[in-house]
C-alpha atoms as a PDB file:
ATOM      1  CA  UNK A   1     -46.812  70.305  59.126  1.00  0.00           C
ATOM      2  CA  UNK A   2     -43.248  70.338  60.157  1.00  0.00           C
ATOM      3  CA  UNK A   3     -41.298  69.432  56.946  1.00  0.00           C
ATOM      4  CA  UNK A   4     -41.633  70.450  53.608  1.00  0.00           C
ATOM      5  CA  UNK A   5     -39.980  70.138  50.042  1.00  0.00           C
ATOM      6  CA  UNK A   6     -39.240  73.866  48.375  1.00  0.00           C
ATOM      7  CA  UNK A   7     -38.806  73.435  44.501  1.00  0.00           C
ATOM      8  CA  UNK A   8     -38.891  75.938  41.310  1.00  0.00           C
ATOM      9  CA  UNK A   9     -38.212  74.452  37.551  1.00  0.00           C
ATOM     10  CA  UNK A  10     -36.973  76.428  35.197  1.00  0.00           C
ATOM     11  CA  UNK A  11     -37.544  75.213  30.939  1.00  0.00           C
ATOM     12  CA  UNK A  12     -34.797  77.179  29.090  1.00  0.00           C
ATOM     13  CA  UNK A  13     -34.132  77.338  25.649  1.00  0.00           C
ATOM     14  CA  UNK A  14     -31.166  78.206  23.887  1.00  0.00           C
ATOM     15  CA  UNK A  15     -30.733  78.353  19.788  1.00  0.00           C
ATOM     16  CA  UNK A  16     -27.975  76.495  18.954  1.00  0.00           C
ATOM     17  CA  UNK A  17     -25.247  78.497  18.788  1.00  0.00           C
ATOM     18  CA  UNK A  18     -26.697  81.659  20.010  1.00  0.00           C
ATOM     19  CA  UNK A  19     -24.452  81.878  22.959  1.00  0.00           C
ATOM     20  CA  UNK A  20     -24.768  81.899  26.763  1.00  0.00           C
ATOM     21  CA  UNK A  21     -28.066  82.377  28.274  1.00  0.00           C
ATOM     22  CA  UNK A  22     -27.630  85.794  28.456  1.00  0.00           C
ATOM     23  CA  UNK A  23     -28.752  86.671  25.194  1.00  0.00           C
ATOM     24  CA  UNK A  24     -31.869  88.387  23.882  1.00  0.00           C
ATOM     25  CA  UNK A  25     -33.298  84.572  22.459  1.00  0.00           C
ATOM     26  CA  UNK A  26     -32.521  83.042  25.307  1.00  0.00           C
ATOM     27  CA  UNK A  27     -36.481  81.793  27.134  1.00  0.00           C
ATOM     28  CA  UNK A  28     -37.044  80.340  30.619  1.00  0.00           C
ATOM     29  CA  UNK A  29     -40.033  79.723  31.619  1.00  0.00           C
ATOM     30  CA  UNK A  30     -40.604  79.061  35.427  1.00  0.00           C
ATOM     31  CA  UNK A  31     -42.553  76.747  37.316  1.00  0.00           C
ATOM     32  CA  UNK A  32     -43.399  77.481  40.851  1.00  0.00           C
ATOM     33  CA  UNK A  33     -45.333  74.963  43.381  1.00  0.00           C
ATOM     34  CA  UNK A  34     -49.342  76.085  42.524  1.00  0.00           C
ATOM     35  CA  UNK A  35     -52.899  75.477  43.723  1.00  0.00           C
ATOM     36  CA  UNK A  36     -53.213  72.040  42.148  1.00  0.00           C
ATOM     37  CA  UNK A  37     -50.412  70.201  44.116  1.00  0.00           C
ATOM     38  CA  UNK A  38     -52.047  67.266  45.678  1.00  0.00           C
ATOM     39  CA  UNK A  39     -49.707  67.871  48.585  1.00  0.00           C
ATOM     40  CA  UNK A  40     -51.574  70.864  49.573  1.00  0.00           C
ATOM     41  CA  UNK A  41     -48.935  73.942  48.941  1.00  0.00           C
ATOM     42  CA  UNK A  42     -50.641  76.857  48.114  1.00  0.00           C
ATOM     43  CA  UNK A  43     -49.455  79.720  46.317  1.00  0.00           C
ATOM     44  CA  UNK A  44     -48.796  83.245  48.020  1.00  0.00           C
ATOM     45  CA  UNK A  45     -47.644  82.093  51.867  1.00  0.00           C
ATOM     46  CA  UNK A  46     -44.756  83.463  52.159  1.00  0.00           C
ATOM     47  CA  UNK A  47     -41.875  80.541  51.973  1.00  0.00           C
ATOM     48  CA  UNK A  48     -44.462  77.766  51.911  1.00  0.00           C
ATOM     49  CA  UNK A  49     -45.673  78.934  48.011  1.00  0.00           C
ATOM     50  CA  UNK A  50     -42.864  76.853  46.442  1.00  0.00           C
ATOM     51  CA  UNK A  51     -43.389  74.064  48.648  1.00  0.00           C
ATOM     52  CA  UNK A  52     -44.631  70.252  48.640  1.00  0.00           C
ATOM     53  CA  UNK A  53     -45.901  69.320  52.831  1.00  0.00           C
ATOM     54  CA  UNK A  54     -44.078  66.172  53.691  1.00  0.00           C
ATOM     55  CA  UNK A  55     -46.593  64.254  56.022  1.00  0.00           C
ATOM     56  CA  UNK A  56     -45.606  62.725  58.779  1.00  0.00           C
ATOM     57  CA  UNK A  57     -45.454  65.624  61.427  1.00  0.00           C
ATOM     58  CA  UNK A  58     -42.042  66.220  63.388  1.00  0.00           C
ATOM     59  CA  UNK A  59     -41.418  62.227  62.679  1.00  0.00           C
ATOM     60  CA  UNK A  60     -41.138  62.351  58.876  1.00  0.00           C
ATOM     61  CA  UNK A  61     -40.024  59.611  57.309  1.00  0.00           C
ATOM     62  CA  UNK A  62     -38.277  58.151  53.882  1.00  0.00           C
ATOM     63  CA  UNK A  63     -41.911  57.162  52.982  1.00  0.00           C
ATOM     64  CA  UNK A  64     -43.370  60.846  54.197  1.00  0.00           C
ATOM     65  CA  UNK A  65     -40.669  62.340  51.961  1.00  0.00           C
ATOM     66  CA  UNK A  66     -41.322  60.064  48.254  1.00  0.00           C
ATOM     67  CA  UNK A  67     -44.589  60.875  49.172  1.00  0.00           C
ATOM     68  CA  UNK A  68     -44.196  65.029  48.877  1.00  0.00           C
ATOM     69  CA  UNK A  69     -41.387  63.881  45.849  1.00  0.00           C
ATOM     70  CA  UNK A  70     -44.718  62.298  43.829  1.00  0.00           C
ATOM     71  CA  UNK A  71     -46.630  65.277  44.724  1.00  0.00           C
ATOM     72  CA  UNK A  72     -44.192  67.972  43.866  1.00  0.00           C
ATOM     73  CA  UNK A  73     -43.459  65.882  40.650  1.00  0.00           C
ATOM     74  CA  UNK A  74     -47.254  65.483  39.576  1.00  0.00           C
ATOM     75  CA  UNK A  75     -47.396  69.169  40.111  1.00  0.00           C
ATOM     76  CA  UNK A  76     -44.992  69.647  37.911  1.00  0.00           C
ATOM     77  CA  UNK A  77     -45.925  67.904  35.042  1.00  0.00           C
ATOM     78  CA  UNK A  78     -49.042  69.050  35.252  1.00  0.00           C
ATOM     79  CA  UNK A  79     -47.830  72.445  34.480  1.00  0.00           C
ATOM     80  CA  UNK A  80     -45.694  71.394  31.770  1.00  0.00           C
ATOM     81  CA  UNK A  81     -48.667  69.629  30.013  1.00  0.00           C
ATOM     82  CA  UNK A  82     -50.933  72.775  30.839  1.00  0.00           C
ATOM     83  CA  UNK A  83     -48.183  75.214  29.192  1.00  0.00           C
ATOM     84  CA  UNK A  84     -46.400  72.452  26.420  1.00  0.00           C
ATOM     85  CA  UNK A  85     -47.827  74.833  23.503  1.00  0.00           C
ATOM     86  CA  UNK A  86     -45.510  77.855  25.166  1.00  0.00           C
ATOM     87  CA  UNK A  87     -42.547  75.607  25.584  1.00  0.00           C
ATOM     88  CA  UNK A  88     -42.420  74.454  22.146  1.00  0.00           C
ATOM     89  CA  UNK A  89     -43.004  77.503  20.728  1.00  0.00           C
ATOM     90  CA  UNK A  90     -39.315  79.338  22.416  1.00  0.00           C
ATOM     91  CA  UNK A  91     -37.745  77.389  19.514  1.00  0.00           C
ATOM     92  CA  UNK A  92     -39.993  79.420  16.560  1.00  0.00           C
ATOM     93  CA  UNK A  93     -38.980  82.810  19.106  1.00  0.00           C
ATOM     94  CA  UNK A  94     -42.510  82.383  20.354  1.00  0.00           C
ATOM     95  CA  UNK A  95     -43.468  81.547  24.153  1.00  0.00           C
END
């Protein structure tokens, strides 16, 4: 693998008009590449843990590249949906 995607999300919630994100109810809750990527990034290797492999070798391309987009974004949302209960519940102060 020669080219890769590196990606974090990060689900904040503010209260309205609580202020910058700075303050105590402020909630972020991160999302880092994980085991179930379809791409194949796997979690604790070093730089590659918040990665998504583009295929393709050292001749990558556009194609190679949606294709590790569609896998970091499946990853993704798979996370959200696994942890939705957690991100609704910053705006009760729970999470």
């Amino acid at each position: 693998m020669s080219f890769f995607i590196r990606y974090q999300v990060d689900v904040g919630f503010l209260p309205d008009g609580a202020g910058g994100m700075g303050v105590p109810t402020a909630q972020v809750l991160t999302f880092f590449a994980s085991p179930s990527n379809p791409g194949g990034a796997t979690l604790g290797n070093g730089g590659m843990a918040n990665a998504s492999p583009v295929p393709g070798g050292n001749g990558a391309n556009q194609a190679n590249f949606n294709t590790a987009v569609n896998n970091m974004l499946t990853d993704i949302e798979a996370q959200i949906a696994a942890n939705l209960a957690r991100i609704q519940a910053f705006a009760t102060g729970g999470g």
